[in-house]
PDB file of N, CA and C in Angstrom:
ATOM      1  N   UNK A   1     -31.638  -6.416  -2.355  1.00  0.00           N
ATOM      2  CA  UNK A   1     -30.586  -5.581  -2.899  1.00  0.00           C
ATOM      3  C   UNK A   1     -31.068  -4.963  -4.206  1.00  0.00           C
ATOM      4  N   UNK A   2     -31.096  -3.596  -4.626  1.00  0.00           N
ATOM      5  CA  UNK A   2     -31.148  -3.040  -5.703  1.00  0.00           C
ATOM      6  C   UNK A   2     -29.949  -2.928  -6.703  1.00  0.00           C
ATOM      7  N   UNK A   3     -29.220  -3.025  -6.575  1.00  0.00           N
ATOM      8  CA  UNK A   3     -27.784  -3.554  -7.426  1.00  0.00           C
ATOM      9  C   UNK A   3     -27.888  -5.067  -7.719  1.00  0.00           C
ATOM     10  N   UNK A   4     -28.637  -5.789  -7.784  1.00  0.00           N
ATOM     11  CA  UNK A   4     -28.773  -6.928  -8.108  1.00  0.00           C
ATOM     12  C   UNK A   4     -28.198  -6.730  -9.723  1.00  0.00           C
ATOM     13  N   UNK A   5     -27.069  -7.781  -9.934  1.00  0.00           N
ATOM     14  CA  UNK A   5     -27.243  -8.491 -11.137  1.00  0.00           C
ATOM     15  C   UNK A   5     -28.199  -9.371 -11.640  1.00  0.00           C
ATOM     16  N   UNK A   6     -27.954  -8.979 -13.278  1.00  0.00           N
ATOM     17  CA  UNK A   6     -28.684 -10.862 -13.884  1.00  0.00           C
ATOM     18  C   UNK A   6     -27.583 -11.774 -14.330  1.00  0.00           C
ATOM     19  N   UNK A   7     -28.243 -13.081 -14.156  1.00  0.00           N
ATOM     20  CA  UNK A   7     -27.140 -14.059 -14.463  1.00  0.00           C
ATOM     21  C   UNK A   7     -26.527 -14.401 -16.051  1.00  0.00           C
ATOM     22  N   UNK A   8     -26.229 -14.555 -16.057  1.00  0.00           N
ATOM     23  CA  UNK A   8     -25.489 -14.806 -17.996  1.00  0.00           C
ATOM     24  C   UNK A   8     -26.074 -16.228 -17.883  1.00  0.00           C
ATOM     25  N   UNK A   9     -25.959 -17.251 -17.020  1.00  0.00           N
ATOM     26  CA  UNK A   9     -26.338 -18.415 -17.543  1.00  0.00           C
ATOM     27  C   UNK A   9     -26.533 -19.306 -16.426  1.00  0.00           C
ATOM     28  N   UNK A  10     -26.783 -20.569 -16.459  1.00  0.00           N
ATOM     29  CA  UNK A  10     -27.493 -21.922 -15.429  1.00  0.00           C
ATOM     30  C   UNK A  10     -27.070 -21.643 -14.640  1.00  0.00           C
ATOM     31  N   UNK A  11     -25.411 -21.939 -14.932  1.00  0.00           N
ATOM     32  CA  UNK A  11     -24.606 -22.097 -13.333  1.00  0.00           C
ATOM     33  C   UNK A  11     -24.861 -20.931 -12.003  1.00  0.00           C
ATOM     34  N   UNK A  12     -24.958 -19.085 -12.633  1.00  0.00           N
ATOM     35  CA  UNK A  12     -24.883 -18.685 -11.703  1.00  0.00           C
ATOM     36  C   UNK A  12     -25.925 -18.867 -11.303  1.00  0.00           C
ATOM     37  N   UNK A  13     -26.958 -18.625 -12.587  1.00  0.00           N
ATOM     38  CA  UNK A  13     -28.706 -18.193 -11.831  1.00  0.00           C
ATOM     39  C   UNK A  13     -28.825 -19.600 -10.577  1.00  0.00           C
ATOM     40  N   UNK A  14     -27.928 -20.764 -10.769  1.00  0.00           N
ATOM     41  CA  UNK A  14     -28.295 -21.832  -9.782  1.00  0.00           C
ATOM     42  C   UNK A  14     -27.915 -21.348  -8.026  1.00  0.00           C
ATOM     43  N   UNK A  15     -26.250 -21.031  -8.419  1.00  0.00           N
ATOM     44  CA  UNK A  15     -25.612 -20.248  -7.451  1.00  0.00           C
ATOM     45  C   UNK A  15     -26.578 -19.033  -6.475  1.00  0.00           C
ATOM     46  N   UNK A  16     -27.007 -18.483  -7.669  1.00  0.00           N
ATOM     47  CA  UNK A  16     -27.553 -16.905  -6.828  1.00  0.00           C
ATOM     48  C   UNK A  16     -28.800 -17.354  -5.903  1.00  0.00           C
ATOM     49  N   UNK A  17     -29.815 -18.607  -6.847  1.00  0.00           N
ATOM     50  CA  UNK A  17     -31.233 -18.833  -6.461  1.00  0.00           C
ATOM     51  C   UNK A  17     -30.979 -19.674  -5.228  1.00  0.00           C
ATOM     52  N   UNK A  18     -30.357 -20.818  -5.543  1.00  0.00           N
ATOM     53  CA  UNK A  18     -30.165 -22.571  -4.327  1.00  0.00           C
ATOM     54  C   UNK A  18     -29.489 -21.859  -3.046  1.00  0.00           C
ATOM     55  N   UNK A  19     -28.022 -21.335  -3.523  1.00  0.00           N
ATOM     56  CA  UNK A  19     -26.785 -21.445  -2.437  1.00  0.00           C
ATOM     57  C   UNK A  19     -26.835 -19.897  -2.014  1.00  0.00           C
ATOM     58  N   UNK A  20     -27.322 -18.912  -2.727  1.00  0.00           N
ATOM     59  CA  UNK A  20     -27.470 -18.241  -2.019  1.00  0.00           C
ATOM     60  C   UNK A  20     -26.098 -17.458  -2.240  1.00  0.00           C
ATOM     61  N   UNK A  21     -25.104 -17.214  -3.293  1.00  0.00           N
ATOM     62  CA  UNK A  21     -24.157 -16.863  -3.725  1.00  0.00           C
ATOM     63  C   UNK A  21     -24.442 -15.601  -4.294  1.00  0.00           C
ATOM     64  N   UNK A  22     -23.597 -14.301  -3.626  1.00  0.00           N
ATOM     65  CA  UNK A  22     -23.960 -13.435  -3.966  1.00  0.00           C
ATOM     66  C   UNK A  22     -23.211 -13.079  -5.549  1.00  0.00           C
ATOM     67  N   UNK A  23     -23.956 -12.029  -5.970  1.00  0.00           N
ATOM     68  CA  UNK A  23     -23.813 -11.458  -7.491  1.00  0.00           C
ATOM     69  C   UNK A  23     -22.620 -10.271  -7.562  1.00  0.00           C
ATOM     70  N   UNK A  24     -22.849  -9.665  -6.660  1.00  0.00           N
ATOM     71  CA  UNK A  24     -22.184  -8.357  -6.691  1.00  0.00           C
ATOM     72  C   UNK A  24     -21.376  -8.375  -5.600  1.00  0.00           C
ATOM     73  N   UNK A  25     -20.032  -7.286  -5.408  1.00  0.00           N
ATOM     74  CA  UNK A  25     -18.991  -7.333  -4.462  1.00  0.00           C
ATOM     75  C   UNK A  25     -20.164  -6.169  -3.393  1.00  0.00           C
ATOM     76  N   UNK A  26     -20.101  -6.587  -2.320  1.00  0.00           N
ATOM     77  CA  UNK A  26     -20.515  -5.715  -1.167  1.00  0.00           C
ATOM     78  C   UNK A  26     -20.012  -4.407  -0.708  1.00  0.00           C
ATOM     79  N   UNK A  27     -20.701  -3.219  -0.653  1.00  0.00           N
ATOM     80  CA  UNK A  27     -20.200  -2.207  -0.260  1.00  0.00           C
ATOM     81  C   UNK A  27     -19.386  -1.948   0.906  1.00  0.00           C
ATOM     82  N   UNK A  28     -18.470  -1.200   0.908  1.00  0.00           N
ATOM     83  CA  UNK A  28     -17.418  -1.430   2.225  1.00  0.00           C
ATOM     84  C   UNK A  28     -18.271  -0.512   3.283  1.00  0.00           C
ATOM     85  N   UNK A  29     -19.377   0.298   3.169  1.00  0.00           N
ATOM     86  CA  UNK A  29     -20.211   1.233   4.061  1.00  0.00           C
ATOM     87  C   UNK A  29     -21.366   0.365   4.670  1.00  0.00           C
ATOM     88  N   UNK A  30     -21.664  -0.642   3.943  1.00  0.00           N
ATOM     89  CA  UNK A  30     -22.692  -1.851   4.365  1.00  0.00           C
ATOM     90  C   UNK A  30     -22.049  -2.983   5.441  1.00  0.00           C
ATOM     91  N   UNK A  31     -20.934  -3.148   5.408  1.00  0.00           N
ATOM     92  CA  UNK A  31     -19.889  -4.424   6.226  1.00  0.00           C
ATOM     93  C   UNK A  31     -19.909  -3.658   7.711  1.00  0.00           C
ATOM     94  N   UNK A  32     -20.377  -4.495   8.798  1.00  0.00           N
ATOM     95  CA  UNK A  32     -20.014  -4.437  10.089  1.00  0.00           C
ATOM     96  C   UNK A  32     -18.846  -3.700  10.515  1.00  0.00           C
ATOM     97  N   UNK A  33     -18.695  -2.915  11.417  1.00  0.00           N
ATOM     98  CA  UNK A  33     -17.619  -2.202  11.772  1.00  0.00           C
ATOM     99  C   UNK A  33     -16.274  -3.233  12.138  1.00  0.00           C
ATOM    100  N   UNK A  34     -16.501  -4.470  12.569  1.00  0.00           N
ATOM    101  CA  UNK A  34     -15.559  -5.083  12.880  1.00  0.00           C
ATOM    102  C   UNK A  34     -14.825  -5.950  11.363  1.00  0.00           C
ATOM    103  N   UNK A  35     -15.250  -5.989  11.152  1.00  0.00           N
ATOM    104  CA  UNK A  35     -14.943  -6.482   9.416  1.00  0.00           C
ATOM    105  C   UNK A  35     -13.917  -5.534   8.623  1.00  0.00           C
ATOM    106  N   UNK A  36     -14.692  -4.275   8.553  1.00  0.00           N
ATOM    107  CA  UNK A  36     -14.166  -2.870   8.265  1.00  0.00           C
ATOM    108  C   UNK A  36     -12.695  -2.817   8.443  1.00  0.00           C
ATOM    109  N   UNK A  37     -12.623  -3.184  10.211  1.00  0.00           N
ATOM    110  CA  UNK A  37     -11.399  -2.278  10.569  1.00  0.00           C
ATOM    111  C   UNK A  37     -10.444  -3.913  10.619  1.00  0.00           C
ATOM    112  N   UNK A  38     -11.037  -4.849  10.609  1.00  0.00           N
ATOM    113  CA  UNK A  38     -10.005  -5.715  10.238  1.00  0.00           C
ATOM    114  C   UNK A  38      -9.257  -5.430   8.629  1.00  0.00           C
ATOM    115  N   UNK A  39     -10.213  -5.122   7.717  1.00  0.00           N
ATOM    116  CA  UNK A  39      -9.996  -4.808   6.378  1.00  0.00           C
ATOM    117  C   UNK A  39      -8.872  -4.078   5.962  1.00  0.00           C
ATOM    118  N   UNK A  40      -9.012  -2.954   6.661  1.00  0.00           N
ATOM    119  CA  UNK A  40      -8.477  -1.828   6.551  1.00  0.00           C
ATOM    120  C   UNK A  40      -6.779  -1.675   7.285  1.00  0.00           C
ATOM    121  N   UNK A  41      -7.065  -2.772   8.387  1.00  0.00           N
ATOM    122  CA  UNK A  41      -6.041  -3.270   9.033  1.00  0.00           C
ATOM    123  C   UNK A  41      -4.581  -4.248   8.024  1.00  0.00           C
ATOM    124  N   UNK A  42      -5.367  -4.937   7.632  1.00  0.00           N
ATOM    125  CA  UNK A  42      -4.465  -5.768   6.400  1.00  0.00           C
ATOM    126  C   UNK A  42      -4.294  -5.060   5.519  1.00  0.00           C
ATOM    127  N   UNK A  43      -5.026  -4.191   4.739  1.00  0.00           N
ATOM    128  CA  UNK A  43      -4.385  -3.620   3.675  1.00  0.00           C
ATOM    129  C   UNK A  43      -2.989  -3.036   3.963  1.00  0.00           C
ATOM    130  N   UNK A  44      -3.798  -1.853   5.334  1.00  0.00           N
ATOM    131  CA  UNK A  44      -2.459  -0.879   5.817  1.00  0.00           C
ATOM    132  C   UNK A  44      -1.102  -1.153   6.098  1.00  0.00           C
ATOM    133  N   UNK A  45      -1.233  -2.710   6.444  1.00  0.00           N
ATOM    134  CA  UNK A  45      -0.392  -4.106   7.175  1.00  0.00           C
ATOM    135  C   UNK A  45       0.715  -4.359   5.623  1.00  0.00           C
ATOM    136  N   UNK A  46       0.051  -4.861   4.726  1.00  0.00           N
ATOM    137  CA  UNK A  46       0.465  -5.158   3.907  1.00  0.00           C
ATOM    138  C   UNK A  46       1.340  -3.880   2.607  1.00  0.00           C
ATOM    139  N   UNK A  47       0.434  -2.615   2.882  1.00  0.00           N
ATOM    140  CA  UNK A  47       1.411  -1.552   2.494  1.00  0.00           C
ATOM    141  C   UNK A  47       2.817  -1.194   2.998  1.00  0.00           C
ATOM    142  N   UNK A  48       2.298  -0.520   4.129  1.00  0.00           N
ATOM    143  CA  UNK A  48       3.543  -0.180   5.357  1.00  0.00           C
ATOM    144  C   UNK A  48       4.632  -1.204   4.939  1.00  0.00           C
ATOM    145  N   UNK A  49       4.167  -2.980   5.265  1.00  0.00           N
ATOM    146  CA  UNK A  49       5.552  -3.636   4.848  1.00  0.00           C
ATOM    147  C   UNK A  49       6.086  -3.812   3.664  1.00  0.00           C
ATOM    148  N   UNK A  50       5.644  -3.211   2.536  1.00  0.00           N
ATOM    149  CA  UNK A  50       5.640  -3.294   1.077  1.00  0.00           C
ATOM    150  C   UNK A  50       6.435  -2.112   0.941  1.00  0.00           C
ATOM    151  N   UNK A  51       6.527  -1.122   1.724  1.00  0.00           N
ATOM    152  CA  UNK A  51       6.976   0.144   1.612  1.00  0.00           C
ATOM    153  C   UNK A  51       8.320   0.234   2.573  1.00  0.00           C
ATOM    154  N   UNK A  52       8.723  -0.729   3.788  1.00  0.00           N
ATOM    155  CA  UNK A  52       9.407  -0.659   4.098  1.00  0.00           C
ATOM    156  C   UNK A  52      10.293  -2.082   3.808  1.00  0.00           C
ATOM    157  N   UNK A  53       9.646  -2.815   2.267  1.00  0.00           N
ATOM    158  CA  UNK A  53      10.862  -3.949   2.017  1.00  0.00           C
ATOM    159  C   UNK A  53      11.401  -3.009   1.151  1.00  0.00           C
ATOM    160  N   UNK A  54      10.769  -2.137   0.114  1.00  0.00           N
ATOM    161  CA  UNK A  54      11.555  -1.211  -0.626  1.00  0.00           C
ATOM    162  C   UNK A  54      12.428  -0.204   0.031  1.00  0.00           C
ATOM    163  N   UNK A  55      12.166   0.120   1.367  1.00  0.00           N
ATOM    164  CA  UNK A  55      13.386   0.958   1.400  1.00  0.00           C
ATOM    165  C   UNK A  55      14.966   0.638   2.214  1.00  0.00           C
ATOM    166  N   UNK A  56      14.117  -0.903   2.777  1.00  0.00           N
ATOM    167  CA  UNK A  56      15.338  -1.664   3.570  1.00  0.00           C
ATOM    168  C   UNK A  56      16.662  -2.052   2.169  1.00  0.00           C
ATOM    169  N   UNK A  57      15.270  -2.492   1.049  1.00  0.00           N
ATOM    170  CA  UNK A  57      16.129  -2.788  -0.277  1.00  0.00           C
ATOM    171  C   UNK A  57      17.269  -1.931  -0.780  1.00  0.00           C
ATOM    172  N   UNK A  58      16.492  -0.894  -0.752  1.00  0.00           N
ATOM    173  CA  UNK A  58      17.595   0.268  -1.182  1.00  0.00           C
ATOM    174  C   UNK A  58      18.417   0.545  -0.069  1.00  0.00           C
ATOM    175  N   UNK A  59      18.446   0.532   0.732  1.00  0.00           N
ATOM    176  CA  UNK A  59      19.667   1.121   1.702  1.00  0.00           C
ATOM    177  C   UNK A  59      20.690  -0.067   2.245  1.00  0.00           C
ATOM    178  N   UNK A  60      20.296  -0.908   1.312  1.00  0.00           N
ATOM    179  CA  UNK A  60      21.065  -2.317   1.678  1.00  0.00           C
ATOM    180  C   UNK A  60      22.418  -2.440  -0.027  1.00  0.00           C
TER     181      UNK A  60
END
């Protein structure tokens, strides 16, 4: 990865080197298509019903 961070200190550089813990959040153009559209699925999931507790709210 060229976006590699550096670590501030023990714990991560241990994390990043041993376990293999990544540094940086992953690009959403790099993630498997099935990942993607699950992703994209929950967000939309979680809007839509966010948008229709506000308007059940109001018309109640």
């Amino acid at each position: 990865m060229t976006n590699r961070k550096e670590s501030f200190n023990d714990v991560t550089d241990h994390m990043s080197k041993i376990e293999g813990a990544p540094m940086s959040k992953p690009e959403m153009s790099s993630l498997p298509l099935g990942i993607r559209i699950i992703g994209y699925a929950m967000i939309g999931f979680t809007a839509l019903a966010s948008l229709l507790f506000i308007i059940l709210a109001l018309l109640d």
